[in-house]
C-alpha atoms as a PDB file:
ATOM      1  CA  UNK A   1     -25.333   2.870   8.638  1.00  0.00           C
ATOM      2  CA  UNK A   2     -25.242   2.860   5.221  1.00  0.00           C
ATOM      3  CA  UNK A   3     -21.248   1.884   3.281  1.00  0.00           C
ATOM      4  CA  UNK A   4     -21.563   3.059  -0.303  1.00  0.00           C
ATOM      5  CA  UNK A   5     -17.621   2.019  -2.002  1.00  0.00           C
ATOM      6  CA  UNK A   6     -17.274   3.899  -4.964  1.00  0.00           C
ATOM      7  CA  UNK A   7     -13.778   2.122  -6.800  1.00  0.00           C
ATOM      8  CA  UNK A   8     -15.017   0.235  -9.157  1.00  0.00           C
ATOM      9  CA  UNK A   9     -18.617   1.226  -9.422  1.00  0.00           C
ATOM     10  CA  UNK A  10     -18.069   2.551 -13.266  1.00  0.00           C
ATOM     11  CA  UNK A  11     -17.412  -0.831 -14.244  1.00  0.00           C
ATOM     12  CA  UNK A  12     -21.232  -1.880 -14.044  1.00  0.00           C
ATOM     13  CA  UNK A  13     -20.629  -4.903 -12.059  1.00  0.00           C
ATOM     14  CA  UNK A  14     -22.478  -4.992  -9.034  1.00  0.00           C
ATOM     15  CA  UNK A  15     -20.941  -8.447  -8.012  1.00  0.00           C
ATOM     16  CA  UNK A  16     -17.688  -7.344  -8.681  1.00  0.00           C
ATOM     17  CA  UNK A  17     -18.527  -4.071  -6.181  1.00  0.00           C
ATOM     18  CA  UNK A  18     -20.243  -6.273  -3.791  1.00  0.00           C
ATOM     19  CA  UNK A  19     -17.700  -9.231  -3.969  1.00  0.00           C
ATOM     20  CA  UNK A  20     -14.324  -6.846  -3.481  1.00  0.00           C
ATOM     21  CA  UNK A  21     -16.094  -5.376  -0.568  1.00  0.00           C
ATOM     22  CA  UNK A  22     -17.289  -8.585   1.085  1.00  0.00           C
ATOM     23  CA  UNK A  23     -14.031 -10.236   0.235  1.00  0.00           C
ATOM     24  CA  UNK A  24     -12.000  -7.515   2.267  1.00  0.00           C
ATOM     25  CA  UNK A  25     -14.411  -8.295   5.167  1.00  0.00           C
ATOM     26  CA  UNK A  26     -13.869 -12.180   5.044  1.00  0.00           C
ATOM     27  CA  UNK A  27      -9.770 -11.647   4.961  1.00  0.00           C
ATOM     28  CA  UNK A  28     -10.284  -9.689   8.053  1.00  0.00           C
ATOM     29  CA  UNK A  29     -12.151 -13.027   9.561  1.00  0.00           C
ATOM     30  CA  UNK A  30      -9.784 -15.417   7.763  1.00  0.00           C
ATOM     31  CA  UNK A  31      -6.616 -13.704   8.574  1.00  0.00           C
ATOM     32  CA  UNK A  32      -6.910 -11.653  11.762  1.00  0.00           C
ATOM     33  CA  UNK A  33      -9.463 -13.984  12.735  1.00  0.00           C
ATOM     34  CA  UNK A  34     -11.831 -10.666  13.837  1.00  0.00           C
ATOM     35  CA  UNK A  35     -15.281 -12.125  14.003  1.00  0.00           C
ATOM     36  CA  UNK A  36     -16.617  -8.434  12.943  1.00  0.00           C
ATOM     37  CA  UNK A  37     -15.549  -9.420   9.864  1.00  0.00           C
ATOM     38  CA  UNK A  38     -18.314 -11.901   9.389  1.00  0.00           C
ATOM     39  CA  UNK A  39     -20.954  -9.871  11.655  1.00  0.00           C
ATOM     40  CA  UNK A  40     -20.535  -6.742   9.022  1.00  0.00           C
ATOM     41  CA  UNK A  41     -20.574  -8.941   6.334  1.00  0.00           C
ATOM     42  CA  UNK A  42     -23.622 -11.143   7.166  1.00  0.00           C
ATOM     43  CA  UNK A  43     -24.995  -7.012   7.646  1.00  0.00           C
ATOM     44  CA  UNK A  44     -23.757  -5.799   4.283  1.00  0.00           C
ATOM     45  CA  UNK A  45     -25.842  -8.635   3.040  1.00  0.00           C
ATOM     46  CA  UNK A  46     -29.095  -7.878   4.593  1.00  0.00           C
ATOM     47  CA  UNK A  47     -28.518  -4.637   3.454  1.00  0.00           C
ATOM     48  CA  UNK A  48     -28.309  -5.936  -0.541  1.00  0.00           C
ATOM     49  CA  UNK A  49     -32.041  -7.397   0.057  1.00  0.00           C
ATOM     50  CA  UNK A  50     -33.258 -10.173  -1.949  1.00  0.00           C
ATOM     51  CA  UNK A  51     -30.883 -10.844  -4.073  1.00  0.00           C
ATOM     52  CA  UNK A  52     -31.277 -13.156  -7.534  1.00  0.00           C
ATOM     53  CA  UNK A  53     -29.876 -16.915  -7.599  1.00  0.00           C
ATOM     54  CA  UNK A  54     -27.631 -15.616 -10.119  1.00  0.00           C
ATOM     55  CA  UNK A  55     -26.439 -12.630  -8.264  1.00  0.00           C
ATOM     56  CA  UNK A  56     -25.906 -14.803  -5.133  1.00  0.00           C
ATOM     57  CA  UNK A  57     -23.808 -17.228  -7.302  1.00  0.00           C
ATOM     58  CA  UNK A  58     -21.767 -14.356  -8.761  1.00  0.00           C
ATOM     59  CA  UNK A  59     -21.469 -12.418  -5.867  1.00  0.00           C
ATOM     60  CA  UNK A  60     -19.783 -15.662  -3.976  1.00  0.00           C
ATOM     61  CA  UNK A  61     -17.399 -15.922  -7.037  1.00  0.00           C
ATOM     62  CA  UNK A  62     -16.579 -12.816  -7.032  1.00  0.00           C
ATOM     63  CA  UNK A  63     -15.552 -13.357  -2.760  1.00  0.00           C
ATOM     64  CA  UNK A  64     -13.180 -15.909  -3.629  1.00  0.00           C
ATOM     65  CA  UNK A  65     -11.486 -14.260  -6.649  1.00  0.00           C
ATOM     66  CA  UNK A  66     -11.181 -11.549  -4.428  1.00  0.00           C
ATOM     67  CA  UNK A  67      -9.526 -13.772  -1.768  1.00  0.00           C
ATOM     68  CA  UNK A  68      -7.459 -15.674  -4.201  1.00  0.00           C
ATOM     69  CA  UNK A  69      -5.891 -12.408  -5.933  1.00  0.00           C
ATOM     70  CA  UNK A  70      -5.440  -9.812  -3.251  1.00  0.00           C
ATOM     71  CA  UNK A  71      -5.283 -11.794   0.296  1.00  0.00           C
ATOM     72  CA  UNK A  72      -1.836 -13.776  -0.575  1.00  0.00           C
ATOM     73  CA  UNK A  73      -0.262  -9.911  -1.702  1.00  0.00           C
ATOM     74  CA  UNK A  74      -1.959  -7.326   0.896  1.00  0.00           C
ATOM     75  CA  UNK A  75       0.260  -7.615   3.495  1.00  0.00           C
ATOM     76  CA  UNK A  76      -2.146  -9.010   6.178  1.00  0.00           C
ATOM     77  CA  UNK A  77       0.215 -11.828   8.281  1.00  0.00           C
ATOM     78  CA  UNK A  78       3.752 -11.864   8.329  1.00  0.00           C
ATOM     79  CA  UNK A  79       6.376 -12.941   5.702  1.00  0.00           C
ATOM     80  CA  UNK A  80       7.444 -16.085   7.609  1.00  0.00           C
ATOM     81  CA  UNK A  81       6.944 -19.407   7.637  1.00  0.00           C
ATOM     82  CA  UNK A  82       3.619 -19.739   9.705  1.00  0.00           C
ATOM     83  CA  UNK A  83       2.507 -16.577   7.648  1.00  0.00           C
ATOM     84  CA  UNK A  84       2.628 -18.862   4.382  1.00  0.00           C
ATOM     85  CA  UNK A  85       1.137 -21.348   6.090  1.00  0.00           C
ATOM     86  CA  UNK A  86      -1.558 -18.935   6.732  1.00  0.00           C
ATOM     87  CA  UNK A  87      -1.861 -17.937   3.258  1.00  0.00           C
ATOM     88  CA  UNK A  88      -1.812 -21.197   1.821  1.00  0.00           C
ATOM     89  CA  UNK A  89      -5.164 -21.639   4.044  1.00  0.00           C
ATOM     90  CA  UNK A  90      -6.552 -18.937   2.923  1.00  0.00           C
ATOM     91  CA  UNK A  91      -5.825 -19.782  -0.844  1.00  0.00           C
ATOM     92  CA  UNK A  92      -7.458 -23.192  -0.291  1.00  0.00           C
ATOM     93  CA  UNK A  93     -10.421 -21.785   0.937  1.00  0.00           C
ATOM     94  CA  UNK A  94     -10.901 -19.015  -1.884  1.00  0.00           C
ATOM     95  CA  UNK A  95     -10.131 -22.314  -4.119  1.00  0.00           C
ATOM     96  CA  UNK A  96     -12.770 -24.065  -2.571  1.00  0.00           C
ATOM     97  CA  UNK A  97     -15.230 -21.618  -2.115  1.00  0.00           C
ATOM     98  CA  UNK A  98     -14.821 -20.496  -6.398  1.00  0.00           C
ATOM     99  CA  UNK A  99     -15.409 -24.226  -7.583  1.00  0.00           C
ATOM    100  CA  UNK A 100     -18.028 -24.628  -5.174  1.00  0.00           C
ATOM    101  CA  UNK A 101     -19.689 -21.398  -6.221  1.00  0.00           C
ATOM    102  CA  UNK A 102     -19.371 -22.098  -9.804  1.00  0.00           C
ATOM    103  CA  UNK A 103     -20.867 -25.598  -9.523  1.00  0.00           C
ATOM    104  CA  UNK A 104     -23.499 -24.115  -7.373  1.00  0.00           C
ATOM    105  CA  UNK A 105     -23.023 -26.694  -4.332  1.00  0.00           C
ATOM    106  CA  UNK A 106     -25.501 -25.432  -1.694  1.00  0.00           C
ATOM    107  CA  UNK A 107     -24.466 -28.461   0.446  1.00  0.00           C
ATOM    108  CA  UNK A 108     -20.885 -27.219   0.458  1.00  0.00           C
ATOM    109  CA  UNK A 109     -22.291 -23.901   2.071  1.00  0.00           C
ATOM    110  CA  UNK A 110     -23.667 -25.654   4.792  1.00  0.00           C
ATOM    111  CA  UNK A 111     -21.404 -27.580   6.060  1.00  0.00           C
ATOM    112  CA  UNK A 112     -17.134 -27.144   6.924  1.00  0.00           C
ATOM    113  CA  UNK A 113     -15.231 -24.291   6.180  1.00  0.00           C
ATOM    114  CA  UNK A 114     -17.971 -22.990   3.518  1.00  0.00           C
ATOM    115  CA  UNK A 115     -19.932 -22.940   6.247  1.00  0.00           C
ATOM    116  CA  UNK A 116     -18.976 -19.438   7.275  1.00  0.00           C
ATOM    117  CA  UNK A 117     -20.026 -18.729   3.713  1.00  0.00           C
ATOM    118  CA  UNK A 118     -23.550 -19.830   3.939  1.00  0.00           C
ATOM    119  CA  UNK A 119     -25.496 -16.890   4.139  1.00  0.00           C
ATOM    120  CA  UNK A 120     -24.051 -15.489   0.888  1.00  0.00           C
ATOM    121  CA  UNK A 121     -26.866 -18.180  -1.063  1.00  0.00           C
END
């Protein structure tokens, strides 16, 4: 199978493309807790090949920008007070996983929550 996603390809930025589209498949994991989530994603990224350390870096950025900006708004739990809860994890992790992404921590990929994470680098 082969998922070509077309939005935002004129803007030139393949971790932007790549990170949008491996950021919706983590907030599936992180907030409907679907494990397909992860399985397509760990996929997607086979798929990419051998990918630069820079790309890798970016690409991880690029999840947890993605997480940060569209997970709290799109709707996915409920308006209540365990669905803030929710999104408050979610926000930490997308916090977490940025600074750790930008500082290139390797170790923080391993181990935790960015352990979920660690086949992005």
């Amino acid at each position: 199978m082969i998922i070509t996603d077309w939005e935002q390809a004129q803007l030139g930025s393949p971790a932007l493309d790549h990170g949008e589209m491996l950021g919706e498949l983590f907030a599936f994991h992180l907030f409907k807790r679907f494990d397909s989530g992860l399985w397509i994603a760990q996929g997607y990224m086979e798929g990419l090949g051998e990918l630069g350390e820079e790309q890798k870096w970016r690409n991880a950025l690029q999840i947890g920008v993605h997480l940060l900006a569209f997970g709290p708004i799109a709707g996915w739990v409920a308006e209540d007070e365990e669905g803030q809860k929710e999104k408050g994890r979610v926000v930490e992790i997308a916090k977490e996983l940025i600074v750790n992404a930008w500082e290139q921590k390797t170790e923080w990929f391993k181990k935790g929550e960015g352990n979920m994470f660690a086949f992005l680098i």
